[in-house]
N, C-alpha and C. Protein backbone atom coordinates (compact mmCIF):
# COMPACT_ATOMS: atom_id res chain seq x y z
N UNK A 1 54.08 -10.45 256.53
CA UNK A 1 54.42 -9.67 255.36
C UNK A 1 55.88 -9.96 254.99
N UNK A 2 56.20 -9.89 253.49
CA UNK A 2 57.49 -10.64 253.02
C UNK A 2 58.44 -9.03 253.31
N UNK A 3 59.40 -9.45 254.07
CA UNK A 3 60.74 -7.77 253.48
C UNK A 3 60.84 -8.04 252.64
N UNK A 4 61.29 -6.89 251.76
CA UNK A 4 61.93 -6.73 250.44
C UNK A 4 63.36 -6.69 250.66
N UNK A 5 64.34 -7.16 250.20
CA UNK A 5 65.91 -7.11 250.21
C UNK A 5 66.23 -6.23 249.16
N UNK A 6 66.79 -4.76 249.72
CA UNK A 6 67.22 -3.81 249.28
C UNK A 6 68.31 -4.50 248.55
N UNK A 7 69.27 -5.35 248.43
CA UNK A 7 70.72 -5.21 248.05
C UNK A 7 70.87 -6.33 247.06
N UNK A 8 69.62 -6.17 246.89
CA UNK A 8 69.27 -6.65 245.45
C UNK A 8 69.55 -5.33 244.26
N UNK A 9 68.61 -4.41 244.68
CA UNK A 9 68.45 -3.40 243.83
C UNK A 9 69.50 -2.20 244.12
N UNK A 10 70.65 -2.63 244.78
CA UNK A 10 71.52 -1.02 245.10
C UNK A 10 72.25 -1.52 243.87
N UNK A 11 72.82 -0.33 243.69
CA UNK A 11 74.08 -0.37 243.02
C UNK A 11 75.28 0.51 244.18
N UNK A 12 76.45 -0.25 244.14
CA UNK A 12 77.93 0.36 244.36
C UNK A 12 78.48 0.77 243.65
N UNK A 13 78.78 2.06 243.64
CA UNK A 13 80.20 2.37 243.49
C UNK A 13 81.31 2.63 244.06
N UNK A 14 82.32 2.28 243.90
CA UNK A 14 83.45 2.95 244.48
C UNK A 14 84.26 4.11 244.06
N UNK A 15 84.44 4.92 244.22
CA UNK A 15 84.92 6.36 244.08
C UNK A 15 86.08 6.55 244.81
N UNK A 16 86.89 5.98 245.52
CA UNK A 16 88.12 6.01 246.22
C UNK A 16 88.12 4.80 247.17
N UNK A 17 89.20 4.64 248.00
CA UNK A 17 89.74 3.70 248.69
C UNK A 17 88.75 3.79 249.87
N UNK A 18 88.25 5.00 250.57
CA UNK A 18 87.73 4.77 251.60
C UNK A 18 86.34 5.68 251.34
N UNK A 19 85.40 5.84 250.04
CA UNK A 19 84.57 6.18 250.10
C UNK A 19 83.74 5.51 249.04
N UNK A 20 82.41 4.99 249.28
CA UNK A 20 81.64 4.20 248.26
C UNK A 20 80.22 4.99 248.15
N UNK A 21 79.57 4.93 247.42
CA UNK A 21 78.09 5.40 247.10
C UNK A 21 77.60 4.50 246.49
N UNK A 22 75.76 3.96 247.40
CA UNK A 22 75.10 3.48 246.84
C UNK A 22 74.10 4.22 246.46
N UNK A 23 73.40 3.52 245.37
CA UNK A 23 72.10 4.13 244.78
C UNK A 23 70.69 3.06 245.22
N UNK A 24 69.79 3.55 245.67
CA UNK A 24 68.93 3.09 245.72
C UNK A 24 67.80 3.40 244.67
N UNK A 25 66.87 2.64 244.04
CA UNK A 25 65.55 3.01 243.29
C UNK A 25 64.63 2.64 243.54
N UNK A 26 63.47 3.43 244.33
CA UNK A 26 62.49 3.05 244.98
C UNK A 26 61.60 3.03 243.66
N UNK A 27 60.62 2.44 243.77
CA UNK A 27 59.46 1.73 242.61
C UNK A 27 58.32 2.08 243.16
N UNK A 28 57.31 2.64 243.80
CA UNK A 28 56.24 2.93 244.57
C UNK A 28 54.98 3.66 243.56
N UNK A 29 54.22 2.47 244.07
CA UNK A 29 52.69 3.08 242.91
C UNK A 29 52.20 4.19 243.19
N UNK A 30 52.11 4.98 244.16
CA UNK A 30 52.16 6.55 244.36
C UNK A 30 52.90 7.59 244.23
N UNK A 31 54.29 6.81 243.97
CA UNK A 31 55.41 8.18 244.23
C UNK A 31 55.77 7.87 242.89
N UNK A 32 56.60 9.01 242.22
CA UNK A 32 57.04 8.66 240.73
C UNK A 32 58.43 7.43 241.20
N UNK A 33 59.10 7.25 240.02
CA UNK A 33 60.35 6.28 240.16
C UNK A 33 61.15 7.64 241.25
N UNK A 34 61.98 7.45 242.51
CA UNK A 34 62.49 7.69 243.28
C UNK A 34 63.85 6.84 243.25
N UNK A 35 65.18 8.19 243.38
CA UNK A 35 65.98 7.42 244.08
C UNK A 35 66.72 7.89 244.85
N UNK A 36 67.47 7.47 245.64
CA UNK A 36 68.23 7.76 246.69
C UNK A 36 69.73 7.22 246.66
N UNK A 37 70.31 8.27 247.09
CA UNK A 37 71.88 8.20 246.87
C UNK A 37 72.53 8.16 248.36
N UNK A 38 73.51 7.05 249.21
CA UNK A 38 73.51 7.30 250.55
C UNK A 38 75.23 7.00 250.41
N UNK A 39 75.99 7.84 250.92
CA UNK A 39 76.90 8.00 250.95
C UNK A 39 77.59 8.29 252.32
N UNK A 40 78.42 7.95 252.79
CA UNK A 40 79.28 8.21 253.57
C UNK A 40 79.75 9.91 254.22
N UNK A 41 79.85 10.30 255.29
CA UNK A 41 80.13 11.13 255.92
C UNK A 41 81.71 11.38 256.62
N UNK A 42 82.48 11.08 256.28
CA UNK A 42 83.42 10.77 256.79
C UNK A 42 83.10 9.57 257.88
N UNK A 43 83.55 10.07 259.42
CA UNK A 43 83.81 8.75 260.16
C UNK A 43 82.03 9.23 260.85
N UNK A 44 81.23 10.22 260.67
CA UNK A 44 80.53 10.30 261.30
C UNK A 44 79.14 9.99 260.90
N UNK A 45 78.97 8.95 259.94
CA UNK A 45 77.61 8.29 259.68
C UNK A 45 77.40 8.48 257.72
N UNK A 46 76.18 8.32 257.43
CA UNK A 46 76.10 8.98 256.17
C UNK A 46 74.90 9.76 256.15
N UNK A 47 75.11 9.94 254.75
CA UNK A 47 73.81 10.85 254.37
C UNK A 47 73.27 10.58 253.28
N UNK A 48 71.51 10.25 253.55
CA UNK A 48 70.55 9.96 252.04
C UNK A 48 70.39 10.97 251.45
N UNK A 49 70.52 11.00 249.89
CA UNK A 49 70.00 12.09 249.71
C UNK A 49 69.14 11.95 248.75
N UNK A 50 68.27 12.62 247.92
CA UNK A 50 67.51 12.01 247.09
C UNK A 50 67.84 12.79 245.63
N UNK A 51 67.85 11.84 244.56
CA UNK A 51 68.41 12.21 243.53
C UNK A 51 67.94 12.98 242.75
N UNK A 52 68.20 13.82 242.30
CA UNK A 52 67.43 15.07 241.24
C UNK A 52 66.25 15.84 242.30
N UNK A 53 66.75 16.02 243.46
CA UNK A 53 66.28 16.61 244.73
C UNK A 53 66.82 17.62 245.00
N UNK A 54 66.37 18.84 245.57
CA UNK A 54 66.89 19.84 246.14
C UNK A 54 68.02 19.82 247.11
N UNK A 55 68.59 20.65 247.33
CA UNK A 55 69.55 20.39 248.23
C UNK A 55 69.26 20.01 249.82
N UNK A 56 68.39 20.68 250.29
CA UNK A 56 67.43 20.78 251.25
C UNK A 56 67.06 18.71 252.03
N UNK A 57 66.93 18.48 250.56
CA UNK A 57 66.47 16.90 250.48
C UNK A 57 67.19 15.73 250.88
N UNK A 58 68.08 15.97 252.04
CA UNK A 58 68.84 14.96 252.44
C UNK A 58 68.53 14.81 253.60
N UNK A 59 68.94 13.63 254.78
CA UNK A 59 69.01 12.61 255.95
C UNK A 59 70.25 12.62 256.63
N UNK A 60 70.71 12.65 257.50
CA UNK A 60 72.05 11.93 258.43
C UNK A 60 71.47 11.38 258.77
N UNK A 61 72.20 9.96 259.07
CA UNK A 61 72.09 8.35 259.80
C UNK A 61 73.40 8.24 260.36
N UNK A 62 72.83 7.50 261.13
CA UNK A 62 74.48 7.09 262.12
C UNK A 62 75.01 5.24 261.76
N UNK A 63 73.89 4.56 261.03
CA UNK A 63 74.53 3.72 260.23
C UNK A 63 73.40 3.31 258.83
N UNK A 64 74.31 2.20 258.19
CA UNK A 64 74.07 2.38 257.03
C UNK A 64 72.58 1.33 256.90
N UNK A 65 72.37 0.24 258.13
CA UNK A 65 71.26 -0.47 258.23
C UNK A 65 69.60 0.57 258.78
N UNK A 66 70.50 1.82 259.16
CA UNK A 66 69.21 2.65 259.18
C UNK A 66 69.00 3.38 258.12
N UNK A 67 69.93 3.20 257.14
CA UNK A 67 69.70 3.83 255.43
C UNK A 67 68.42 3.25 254.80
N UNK A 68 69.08 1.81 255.39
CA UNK A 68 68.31 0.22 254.34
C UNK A 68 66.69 0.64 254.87
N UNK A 69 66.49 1.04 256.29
CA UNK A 69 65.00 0.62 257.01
C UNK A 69 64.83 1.99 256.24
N UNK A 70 65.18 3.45 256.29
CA UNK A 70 64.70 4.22 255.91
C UNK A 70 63.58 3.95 254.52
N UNK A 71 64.97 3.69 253.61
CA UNK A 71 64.50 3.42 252.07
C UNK A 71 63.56 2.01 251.93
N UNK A 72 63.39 1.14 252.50
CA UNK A 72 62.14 0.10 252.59
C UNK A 72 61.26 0.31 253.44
N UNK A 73 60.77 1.25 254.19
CA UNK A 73 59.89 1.72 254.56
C UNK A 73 59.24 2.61 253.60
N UNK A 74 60.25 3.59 253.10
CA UNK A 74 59.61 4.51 251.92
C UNK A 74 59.08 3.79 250.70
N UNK A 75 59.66 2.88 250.35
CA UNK A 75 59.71 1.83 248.74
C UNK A 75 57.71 1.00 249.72
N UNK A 76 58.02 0.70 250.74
CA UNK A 76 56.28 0.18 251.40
C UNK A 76 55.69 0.76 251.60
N UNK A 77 55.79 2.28 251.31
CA UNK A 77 54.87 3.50 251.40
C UNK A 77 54.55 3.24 252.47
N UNK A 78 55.13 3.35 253.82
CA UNK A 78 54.95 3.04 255.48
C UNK A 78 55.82 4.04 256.14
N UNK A 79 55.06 4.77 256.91
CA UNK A 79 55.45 5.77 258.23
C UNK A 79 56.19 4.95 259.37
N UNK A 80 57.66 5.89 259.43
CA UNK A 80 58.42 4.76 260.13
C UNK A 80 57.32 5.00 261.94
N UNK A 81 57.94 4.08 262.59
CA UNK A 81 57.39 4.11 264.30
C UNK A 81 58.54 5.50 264.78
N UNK A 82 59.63 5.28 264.54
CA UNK A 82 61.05 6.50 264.81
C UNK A 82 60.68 7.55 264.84
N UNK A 83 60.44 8.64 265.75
CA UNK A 83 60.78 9.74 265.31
C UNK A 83 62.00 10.36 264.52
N UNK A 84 62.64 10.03 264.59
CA UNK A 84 64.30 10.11 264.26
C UNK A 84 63.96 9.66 262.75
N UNK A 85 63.93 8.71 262.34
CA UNK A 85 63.57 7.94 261.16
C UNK A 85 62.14 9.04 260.62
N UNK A 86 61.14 9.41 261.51
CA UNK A 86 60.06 10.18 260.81
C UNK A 86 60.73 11.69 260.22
N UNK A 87 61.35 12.17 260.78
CA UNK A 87 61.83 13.79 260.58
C UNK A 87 62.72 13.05 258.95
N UNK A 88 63.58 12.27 259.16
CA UNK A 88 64.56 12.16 257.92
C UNK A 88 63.79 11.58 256.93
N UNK A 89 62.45 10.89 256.71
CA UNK A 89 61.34 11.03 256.05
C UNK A 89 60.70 11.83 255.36
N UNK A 90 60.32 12.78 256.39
CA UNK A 90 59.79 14.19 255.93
C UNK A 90 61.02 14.86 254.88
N UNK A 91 62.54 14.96 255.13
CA UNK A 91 63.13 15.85 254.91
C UNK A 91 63.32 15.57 253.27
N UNK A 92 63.13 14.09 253.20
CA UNK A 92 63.81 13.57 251.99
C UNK A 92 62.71 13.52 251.07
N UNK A 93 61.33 13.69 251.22
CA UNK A 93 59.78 13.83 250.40
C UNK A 93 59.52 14.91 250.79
N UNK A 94 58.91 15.30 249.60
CA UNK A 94 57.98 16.01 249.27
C UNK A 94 56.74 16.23 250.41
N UNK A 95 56.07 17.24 250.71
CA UNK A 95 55.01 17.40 251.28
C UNK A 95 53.43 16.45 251.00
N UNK A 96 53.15 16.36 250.03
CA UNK A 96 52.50 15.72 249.22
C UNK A 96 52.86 14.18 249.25
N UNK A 97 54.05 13.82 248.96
CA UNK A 97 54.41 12.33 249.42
C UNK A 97 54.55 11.95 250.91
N UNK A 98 54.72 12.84 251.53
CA UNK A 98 54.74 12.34 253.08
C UNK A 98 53.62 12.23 253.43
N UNK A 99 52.43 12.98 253.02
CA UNK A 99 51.20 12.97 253.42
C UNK A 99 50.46 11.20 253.10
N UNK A 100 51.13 11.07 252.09
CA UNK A 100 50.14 9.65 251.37
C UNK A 100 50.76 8.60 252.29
N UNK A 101 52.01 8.76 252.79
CA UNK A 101 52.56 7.44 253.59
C UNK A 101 51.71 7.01 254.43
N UNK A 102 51.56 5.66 254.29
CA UNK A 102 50.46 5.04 255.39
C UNK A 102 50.96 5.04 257.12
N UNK A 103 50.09 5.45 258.00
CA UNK A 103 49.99 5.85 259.45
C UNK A 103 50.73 4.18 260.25
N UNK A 104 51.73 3.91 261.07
CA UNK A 104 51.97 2.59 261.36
C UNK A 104 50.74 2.10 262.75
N UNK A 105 50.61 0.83 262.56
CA UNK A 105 49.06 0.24 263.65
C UNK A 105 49.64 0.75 265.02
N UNK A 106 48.93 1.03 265.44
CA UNK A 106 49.12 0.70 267.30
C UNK A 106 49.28 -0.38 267.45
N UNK A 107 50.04 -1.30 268.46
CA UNK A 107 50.94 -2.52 269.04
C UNK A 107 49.29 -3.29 269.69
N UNK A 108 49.43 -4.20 269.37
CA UNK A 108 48.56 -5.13 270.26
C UNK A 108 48.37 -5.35 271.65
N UNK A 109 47.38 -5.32 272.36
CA UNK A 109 47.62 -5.21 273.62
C UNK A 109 46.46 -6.50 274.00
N UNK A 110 46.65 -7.30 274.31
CA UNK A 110 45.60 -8.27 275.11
C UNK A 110 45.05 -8.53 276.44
N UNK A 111 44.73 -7.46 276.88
CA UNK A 111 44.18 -7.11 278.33
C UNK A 111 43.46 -8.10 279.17
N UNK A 112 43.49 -9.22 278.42
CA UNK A 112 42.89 -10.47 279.22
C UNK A 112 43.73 -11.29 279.60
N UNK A 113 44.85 -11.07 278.60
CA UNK A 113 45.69 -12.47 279.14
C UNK A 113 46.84 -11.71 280.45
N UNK A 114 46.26 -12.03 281.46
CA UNK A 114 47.16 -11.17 282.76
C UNK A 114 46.40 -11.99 284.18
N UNK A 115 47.31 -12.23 285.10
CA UNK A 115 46.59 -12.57 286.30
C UNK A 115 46.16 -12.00 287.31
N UNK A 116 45.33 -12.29 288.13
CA UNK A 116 44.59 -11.26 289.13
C UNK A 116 44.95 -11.92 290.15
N UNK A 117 45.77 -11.13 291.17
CA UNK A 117 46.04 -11.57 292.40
C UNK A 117 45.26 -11.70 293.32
């Protein structure tokens, strides 16, 4: 399956010397147009939040490449494996949109290929 490269579609801004906000716009044939705003926390990670969202509707991450997996998992309509990543999922959708996210496979296991002593 191809990734999608988020940083195509962010936009930056800069808003001061040591604080930037990107925007993300998720596109998803189930969810309406979605977007997400992930911003900086001071020195202690950031936070997604989702735009024209309740207040309620935000994430802490401890970096910004778990922003990127968050929001391309959501944009693939895919249930992260994370718990950590699943709760900041839930927090940032809707009840109704979390429900439609597709379940991730169980890992392959090939129980034949092993040797018998």
């Amino acid at each position: 399956m191809k990734r999608k490269r988020l940083s195509q579609r962010a936009r930056s801004v800069k808003l001061s010397c040591s604080f930037t906000l990107f925007i993300w716009e998720v596109q998803n044939v189930e969810m309406k147009d979605v977007e997400f705003i992930v911003f900086m926390d001071g020195c202690r990670g950031y936070i997604v939040k989702r735009k024209h969202g309740e207040y309620k509707q935000h994430a802490h991450l401890h970096c910004m490449n778990g922003c990127r997996e968050l929001i391309r998992l959501i944009d693939l309509n895919l249930l992260p494996k994370n718990k950590w990543l699943q709760g900041s999922c839930r927090r940032l959708l809707t009840e109704a949109e979390y429900n439609q996210l597709k379940k991730p496979k169980d890992r392959y296991y090939n129980r034949g290929n092993y040797k018998k002593k």
